[in-house]
PDB file of N, CA and C in Angstrom:
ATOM      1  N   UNK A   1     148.567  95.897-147.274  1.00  0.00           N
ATOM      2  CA  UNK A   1     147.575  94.945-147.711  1.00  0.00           C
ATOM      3  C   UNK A   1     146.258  95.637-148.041  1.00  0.00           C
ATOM      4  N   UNK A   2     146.474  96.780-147.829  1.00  0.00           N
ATOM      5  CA  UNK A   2     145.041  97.347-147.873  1.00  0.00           C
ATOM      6  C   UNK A   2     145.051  98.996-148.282  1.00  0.00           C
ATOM      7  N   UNK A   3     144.556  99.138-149.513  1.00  0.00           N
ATOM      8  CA  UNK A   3     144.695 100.820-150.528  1.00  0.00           C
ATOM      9  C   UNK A   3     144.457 101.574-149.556  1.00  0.00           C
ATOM     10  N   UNK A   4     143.235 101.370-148.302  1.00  0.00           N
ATOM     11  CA  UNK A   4     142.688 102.312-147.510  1.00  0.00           C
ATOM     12  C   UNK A   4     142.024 101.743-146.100  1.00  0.00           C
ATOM     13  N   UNK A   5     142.104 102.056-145.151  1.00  0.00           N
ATOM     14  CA  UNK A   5     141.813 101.741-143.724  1.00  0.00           C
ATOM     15  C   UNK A   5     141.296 102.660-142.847  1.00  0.00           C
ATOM     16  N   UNK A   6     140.713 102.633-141.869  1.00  0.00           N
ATOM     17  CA  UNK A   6     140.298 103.920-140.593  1.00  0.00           C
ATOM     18  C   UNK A   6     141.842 104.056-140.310  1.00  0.00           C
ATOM     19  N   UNK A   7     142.202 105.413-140.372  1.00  0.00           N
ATOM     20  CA  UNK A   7     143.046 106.604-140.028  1.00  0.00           C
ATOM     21  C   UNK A   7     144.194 106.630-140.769  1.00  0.00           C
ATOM     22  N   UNK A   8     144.019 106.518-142.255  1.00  0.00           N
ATOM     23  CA  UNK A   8     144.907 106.220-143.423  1.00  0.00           C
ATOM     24  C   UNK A   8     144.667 108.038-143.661  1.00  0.00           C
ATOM     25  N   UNK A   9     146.008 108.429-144.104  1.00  0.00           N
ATOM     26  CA  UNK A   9     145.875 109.981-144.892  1.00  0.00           C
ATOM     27  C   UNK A   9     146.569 110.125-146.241  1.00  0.00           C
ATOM     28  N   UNK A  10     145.449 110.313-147.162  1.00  0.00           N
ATOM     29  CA  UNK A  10     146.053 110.128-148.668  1.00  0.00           C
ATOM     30  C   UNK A  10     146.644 111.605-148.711  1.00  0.00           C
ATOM     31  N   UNK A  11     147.742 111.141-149.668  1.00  0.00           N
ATOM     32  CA  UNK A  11     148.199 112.423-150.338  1.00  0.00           C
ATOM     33  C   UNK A  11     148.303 112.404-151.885  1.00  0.00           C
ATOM     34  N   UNK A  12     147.708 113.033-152.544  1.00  0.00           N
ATOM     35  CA  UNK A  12     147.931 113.031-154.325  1.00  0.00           C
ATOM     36  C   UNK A  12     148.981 114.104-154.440  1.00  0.00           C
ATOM     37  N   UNK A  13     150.020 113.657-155.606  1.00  0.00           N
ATOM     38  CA  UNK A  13     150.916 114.291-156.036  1.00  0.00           C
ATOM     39  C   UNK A  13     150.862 114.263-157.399  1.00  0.00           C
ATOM     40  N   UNK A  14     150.934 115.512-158.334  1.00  0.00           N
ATOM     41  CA  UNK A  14     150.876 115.673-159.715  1.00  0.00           C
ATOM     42  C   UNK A  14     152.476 115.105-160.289  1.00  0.00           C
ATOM     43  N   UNK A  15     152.635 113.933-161.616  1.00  0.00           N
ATOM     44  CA  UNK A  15     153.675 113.497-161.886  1.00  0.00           C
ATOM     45  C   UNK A  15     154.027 114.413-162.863  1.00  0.00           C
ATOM     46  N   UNK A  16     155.571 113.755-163.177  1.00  0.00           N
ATOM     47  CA  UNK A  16     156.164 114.455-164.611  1.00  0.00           C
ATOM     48  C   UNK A  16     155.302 113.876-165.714  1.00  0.00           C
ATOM     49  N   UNK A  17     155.175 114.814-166.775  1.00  0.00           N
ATOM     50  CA  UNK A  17     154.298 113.700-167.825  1.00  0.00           C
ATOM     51  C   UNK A  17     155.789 112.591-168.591  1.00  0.00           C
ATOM     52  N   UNK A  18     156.756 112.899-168.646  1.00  0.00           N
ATOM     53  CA  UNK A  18     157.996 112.387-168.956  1.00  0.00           C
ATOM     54  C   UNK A  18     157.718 110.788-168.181  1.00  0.00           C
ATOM     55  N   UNK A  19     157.752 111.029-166.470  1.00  0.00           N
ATOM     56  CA  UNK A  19     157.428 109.721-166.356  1.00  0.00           C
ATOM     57  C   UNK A  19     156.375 108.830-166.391  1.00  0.00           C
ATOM     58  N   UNK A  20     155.033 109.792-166.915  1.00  0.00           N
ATOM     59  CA  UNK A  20     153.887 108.924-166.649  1.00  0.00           C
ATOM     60  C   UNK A  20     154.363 108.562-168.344  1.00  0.00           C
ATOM     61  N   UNK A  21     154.969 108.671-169.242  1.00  0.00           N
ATOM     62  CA  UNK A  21     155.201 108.189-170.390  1.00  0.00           C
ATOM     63  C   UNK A  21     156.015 107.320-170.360  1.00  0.00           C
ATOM     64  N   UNK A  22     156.815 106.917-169.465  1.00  0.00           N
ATOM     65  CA  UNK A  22     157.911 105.479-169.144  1.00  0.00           C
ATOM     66  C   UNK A  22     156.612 104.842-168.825  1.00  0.00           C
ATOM     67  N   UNK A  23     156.129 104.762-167.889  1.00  0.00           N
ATOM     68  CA  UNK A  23     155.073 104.191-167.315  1.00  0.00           C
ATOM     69  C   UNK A  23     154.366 103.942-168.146  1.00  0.00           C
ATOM     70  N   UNK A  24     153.525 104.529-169.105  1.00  0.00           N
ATOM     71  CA  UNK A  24     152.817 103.754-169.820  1.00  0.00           C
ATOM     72  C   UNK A  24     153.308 102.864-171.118  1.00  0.00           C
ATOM     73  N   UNK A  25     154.190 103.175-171.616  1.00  0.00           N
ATOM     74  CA  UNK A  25     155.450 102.650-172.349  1.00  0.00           C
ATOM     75  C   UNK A  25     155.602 101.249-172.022  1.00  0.00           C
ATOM     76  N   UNK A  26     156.457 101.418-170.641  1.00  0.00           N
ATOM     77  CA  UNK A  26     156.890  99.985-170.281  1.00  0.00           C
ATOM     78  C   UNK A  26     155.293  98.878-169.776  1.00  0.00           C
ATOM     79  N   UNK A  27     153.994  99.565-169.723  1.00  0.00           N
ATOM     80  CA  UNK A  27     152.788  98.828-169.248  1.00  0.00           C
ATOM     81  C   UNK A  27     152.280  98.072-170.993  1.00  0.00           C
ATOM     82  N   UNK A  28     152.598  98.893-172.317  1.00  0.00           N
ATOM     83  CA  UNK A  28     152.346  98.211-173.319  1.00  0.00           C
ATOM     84  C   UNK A  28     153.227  97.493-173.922  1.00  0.00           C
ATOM     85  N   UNK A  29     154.197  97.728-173.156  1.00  0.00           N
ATOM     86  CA  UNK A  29     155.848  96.495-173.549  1.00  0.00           C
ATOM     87  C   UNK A  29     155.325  95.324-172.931  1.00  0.00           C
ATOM     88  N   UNK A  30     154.638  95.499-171.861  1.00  0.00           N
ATOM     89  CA  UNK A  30     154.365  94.241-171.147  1.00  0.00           C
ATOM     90  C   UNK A  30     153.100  93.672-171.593  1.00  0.00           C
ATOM     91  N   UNK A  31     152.537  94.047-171.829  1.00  0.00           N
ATOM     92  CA  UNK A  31     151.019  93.850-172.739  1.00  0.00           C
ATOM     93  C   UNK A  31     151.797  92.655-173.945  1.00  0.00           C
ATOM     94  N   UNK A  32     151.875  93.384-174.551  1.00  0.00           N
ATOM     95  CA  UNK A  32     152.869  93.177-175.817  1.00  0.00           C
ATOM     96  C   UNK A  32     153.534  91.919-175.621  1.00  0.00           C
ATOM     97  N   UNK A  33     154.634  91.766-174.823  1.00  0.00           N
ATOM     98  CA  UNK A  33     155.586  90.641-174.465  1.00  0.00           C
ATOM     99  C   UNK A  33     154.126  89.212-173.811  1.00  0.00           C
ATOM    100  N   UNK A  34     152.987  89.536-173.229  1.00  0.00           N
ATOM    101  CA  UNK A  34     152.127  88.352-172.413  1.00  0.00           C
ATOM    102  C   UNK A  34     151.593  87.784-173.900  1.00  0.00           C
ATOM    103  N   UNK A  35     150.789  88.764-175.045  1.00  0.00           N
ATOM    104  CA  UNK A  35     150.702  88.574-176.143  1.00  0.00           C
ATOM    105  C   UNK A  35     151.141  87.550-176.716  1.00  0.00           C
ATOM    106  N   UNK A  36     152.320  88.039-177.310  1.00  0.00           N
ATOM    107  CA  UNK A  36     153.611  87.093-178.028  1.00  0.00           C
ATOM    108  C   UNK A  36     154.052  85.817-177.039  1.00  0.00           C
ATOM    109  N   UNK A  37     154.054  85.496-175.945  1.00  0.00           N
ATOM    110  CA  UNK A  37     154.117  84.349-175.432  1.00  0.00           C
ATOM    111  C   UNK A  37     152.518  83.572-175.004  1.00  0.00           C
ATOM    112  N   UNK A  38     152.188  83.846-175.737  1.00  0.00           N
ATOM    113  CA  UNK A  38     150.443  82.917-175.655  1.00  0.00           C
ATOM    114  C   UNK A  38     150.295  83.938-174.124  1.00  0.00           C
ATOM    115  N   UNK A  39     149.746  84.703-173.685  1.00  0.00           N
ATOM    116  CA  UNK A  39     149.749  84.625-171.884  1.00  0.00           C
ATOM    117  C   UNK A  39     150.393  84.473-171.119  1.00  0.00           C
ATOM    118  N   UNK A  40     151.844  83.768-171.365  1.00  0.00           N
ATOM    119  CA  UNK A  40     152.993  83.450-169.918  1.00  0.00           C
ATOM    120  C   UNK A  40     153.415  84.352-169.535  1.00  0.00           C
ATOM    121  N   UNK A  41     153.934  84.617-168.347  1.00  0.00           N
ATOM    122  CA  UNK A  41     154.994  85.696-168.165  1.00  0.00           C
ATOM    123  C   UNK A  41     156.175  85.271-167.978  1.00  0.00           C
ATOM    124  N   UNK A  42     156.728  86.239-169.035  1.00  0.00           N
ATOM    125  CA  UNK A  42     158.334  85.978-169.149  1.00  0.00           C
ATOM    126  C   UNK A  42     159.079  86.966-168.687  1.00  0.00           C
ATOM    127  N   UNK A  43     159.426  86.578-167.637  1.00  0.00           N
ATOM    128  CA  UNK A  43     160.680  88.380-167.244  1.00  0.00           C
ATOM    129  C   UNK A  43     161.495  88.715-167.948  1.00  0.00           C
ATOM    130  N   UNK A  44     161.705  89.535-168.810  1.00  0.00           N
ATOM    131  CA  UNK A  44     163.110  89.742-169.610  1.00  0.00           C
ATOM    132  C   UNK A  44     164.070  89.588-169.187  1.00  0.00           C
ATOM    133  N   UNK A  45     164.415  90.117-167.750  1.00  0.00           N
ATOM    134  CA  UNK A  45     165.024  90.496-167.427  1.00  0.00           C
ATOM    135  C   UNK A  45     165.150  90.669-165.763  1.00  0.00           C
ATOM    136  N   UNK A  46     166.032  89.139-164.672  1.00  0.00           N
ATOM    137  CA  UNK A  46     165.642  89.102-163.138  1.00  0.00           C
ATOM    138  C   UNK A  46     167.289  89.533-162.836  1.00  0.00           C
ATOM    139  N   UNK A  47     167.300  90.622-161.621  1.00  0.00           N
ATOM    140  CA  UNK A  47     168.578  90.887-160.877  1.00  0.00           C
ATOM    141  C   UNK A  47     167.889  90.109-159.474  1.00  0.00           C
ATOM    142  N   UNK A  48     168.959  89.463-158.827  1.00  0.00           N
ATOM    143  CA  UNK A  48     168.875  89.133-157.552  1.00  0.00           C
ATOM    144  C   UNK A  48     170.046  89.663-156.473  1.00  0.00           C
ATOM    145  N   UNK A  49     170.039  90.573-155.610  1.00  0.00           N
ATOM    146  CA  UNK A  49     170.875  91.029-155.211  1.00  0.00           C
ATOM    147  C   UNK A  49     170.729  90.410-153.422  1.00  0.00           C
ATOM    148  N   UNK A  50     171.730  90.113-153.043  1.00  0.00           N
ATOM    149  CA  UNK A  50     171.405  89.712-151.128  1.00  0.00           C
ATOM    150  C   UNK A  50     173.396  89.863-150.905  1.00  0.00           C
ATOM    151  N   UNK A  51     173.632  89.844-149.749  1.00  0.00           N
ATOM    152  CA  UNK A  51     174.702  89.967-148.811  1.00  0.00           C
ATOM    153  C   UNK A  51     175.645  88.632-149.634  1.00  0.00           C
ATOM    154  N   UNK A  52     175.491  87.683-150.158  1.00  0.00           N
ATOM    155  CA  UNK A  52     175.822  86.588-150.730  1.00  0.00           C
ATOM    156  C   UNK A  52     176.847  87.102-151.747  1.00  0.00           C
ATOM    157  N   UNK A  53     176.259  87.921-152.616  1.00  0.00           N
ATOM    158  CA  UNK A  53     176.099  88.160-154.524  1.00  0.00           C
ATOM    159  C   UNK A  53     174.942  88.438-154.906  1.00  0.00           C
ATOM    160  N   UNK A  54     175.202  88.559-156.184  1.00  0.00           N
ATOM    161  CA  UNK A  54     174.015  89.032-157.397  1.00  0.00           C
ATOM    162  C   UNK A  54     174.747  87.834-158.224  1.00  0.00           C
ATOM    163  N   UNK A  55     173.149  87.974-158.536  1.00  0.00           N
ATOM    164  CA  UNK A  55     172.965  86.931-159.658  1.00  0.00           C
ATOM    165  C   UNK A  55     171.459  87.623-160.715  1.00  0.00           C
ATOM    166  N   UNK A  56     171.871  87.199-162.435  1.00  0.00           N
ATOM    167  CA  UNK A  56     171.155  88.011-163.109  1.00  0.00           C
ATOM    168  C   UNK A  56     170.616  87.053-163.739  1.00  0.00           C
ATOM    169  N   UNK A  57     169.143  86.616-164.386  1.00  0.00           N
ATOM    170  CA  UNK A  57     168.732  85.792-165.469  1.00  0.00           C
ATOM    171  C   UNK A  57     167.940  86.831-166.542  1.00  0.00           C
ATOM    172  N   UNK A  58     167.641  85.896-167.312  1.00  0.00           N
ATOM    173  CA  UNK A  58     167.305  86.051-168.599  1.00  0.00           C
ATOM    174  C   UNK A  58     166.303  85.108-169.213  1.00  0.00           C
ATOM    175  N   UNK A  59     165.107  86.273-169.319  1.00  0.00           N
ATOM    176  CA  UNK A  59     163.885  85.531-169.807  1.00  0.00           C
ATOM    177  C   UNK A  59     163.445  84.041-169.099  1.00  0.00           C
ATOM    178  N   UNK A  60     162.827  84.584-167.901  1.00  0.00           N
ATOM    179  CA  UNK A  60     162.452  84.031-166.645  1.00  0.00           C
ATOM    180  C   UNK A  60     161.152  83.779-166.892  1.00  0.00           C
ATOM    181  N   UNK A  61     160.966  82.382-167.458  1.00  0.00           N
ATOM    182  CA  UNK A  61     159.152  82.239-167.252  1.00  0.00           C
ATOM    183  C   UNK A  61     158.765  82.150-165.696  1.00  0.00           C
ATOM    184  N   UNK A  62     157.624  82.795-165.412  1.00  0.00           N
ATOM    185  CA  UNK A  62     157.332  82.806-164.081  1.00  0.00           C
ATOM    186  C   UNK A  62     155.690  81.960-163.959  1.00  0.00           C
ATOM    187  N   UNK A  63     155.664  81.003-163.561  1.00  0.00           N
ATOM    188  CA  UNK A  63     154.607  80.254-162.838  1.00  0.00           C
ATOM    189  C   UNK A  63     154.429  80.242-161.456  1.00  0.00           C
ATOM    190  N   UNK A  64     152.599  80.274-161.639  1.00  0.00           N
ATOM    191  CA  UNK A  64     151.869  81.318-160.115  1.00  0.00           C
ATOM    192  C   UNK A  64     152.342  79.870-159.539  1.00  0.00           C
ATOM    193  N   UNK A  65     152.913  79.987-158.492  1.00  0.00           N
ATOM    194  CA  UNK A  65     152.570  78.996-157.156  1.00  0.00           C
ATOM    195  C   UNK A  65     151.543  78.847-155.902  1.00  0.00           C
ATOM    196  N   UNK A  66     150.867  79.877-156.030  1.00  0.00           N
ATOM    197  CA  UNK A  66     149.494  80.535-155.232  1.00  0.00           C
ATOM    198  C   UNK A  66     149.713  80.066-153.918  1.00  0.00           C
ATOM    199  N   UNK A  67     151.072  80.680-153.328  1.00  0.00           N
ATOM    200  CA  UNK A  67     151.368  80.937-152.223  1.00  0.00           C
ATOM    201  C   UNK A  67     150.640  81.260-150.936  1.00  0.00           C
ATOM    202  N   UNK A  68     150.129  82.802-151.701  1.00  0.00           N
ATOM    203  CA  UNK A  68     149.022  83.347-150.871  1.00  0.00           C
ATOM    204  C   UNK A  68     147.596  83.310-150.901  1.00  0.00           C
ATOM    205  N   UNK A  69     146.869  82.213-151.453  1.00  0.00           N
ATOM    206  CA  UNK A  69     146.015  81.948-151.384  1.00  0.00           C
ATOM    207  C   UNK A  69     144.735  82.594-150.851  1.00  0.00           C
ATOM    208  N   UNK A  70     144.894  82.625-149.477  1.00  0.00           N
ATOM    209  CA  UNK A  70     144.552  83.563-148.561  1.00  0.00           C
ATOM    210  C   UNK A  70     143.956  84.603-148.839  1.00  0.00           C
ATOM    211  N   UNK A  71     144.829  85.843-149.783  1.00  0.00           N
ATOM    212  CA  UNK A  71     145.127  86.812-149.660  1.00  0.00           C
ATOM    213  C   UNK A  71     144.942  86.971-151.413  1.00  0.00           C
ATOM    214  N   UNK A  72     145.612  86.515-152.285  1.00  0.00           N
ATOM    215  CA  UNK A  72     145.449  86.499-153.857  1.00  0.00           C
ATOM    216  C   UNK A  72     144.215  85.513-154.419  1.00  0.00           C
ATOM    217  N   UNK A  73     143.960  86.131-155.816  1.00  0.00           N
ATOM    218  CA  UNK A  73     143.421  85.027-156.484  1.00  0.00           C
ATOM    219  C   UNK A  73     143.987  84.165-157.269  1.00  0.00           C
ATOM    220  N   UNK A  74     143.613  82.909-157.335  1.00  0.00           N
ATOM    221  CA  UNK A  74     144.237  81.875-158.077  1.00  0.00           C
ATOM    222  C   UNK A  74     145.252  82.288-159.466  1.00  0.00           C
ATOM    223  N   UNK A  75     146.692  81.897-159.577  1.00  0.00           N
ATOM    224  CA  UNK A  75     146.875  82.127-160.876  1.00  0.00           C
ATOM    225  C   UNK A  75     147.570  83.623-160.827  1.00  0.00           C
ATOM    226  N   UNK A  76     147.671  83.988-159.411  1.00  0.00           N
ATOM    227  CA  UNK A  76     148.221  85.665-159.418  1.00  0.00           C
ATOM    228  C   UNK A  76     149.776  85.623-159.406  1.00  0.00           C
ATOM    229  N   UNK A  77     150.387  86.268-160.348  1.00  0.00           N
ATOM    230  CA  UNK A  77     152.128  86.215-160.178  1.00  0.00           C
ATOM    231  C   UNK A  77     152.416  87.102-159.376  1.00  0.00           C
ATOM    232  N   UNK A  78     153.263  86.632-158.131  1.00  0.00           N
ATOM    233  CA  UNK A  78     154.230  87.331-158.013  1.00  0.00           C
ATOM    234  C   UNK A  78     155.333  87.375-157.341  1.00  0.00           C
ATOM    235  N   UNK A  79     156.336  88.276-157.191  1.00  0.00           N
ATOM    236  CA  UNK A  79     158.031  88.529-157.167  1.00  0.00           C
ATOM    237  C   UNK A  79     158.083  86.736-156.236  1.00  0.00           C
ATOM    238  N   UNK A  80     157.496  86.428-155.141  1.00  0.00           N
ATOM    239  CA  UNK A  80     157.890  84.984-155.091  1.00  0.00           C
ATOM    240  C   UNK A  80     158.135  84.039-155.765  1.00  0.00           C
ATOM    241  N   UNK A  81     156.627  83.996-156.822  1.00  0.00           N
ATOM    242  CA  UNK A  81     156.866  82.856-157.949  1.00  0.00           C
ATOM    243  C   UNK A  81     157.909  82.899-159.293  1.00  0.00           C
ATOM    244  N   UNK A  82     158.824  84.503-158.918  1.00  0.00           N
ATOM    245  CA  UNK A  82     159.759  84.418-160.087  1.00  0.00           C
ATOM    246  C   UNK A  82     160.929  83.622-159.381  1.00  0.00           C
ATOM    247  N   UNK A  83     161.252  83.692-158.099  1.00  0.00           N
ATOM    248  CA  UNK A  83     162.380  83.028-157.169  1.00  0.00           C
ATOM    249  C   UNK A  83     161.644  81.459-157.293  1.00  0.00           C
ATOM    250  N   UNK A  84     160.675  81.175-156.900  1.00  0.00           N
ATOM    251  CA  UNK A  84     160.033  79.571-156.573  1.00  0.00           C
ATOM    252  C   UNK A  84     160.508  78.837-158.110  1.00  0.00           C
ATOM    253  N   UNK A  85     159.862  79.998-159.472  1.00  0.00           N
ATOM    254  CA  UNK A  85     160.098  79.527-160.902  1.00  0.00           C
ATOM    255  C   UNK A  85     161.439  79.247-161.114  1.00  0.00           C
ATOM    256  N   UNK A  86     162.411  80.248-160.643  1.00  0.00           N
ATOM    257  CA  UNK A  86     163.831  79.653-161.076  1.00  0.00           C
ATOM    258  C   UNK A  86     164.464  78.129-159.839  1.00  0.00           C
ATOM    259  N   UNK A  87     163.956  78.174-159.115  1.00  0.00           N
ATOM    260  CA  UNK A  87     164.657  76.745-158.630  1.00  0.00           C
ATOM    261  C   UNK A  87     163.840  75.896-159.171  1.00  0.00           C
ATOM    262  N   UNK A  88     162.311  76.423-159.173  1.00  0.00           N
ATOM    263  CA  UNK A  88     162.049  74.887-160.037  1.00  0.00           C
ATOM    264  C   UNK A  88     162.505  74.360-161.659  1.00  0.00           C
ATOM    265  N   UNK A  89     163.206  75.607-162.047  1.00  0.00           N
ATOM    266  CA  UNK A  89     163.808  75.512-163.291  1.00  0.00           C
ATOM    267  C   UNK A  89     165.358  75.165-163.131  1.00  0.00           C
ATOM    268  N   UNK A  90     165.538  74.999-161.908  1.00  0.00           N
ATOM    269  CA  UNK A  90     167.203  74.561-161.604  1.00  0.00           C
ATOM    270  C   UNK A  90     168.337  75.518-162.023  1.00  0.00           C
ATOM    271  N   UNK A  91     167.666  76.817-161.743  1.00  0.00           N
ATOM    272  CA  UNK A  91     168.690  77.696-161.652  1.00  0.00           C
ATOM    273  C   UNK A  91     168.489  78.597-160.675  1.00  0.00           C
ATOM    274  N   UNK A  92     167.845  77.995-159.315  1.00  0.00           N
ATOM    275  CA  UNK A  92     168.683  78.707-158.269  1.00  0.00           C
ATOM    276  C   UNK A  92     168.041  76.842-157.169  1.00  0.00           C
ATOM    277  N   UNK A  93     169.236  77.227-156.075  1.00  0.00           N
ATOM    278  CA  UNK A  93     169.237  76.247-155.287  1.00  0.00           C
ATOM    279  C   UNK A  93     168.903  77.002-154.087  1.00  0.00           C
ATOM    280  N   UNK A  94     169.103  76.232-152.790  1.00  0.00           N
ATOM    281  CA  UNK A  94     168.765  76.613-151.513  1.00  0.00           C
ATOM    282  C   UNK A  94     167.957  77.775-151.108  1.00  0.00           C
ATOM    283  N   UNK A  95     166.656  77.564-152.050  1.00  0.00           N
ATOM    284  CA  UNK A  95     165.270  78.471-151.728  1.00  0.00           C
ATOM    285  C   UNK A  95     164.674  78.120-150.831  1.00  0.00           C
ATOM    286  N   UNK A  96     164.684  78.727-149.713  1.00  0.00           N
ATOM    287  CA  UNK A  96     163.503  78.488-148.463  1.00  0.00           C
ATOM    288  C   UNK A  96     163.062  79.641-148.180  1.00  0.00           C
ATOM    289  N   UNK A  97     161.613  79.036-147.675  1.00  0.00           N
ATOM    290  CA  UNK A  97     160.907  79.824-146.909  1.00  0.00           C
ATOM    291  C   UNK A  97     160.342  79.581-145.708  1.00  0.00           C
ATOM    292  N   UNK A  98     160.085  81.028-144.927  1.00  0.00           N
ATOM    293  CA  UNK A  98     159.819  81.014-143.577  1.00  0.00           C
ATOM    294  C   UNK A  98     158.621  81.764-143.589  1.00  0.00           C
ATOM    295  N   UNK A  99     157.664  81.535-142.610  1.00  0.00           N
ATOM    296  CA  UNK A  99     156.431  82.419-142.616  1.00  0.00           C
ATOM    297  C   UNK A  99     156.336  82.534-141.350  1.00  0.00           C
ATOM    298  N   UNK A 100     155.848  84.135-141.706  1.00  0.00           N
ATOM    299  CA  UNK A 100     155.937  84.900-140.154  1.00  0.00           C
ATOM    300  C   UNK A 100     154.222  85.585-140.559  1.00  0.00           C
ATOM    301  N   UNK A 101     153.924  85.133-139.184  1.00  0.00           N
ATOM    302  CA  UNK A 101     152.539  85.366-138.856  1.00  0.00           C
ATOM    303  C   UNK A 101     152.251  87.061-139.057  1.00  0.00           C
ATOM    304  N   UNK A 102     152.977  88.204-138.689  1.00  0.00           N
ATOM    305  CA  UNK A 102     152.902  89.292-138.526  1.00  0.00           C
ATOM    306  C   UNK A 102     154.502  89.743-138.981  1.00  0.00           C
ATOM    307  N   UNK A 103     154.386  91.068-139.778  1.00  0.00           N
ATOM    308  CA  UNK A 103     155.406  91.640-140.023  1.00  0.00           C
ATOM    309  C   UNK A 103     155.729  92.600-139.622  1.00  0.00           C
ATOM    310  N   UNK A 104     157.089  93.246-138.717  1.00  0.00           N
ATOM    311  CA  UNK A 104     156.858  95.079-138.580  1.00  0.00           C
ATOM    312  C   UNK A 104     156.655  94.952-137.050  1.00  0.00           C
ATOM    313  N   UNK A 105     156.680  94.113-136.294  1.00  0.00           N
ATOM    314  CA  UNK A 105     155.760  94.649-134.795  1.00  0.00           C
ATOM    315  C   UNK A 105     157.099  93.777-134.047  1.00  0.00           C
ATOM    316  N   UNK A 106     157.524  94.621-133.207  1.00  0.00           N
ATOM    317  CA  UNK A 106     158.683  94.240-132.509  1.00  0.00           C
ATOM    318  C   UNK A 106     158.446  93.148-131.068  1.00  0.00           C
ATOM    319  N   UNK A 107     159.682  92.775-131.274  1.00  0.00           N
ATOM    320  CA  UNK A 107     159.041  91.218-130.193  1.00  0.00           C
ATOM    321  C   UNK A 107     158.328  92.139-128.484  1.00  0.00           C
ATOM    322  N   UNK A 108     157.681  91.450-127.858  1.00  0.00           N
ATOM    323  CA  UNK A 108     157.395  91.619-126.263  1.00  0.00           C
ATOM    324  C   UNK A 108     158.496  91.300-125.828  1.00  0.00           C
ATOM    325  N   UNK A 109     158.920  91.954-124.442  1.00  0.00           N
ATOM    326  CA  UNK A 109     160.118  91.415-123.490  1.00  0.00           C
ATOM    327  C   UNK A 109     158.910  91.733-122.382  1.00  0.00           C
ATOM    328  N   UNK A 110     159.803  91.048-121.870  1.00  0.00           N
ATOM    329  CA  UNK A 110     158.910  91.261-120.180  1.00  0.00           C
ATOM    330  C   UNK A 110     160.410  90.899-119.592  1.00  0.00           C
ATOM    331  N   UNK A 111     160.253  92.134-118.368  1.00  0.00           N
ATOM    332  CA  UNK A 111     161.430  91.973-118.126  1.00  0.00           C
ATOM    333  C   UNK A 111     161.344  90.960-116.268  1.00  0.00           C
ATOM    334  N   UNK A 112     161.840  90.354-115.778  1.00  0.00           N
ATOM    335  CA  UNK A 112     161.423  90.362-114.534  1.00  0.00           C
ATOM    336  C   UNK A 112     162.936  89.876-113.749  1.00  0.00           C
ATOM    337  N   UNK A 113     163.051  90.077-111.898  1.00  0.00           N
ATOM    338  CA  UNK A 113     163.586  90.114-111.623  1.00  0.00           C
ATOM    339  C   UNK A 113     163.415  91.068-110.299  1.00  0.00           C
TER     340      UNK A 113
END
């Protein structure tokens, strides 16, 4: 949640220029594609993979649901509102969510006896 904190240790690493050229490539494909749809975002292209199956769509408009409120600014996409966008587009069902106060930090036991 946070680029930098007390007792964070950066490390810089020099890239391939090969991939900083995908990278900028696929950043004016996307430029490009918000363009041509007035501003929306359209995923070309969603894989969903879980223990279930995969499931793949195609040209996924994604609308912000401003989930995180909190935490984002109004109107911010993301990887949630492409899952929230397809059930509200009726192509995926049994979307829930659970919110967990803290992530990463293993439960307390107390043991007694």
């Amino acid at each position: 949640m946070y680029p930098y904190k007390n007792g964070t240790h950066l490390q810089l690493h020099t890239e391939n220029q090969r991939r900083l050229d995908k990278i900028h490539s696929e950043f004016q494909e996307e430029v490009a594609r918000l363009k041509a749809n007035a501003g929306q975002v359209i995923i070309p292209e969603a894989t969903i993979r879980s223990p279930k199956g995969n499931w793949s769509f195609s040209d996924v408009l994604v609308i912000p649901h401003d989930t995180r409120s909190d935490l984002l600014q109004p109107d911010v996409v993301t990887a949630l509102d492409a899952l929230l966008s397809l059930q509200d587009q009726g192509q995926l069902s049994n979307v829930r969510l659970q919110w967990y106060e803290s992530i990463g930090q293993l439960p307390r036991w107390t043991a007694t006896g």
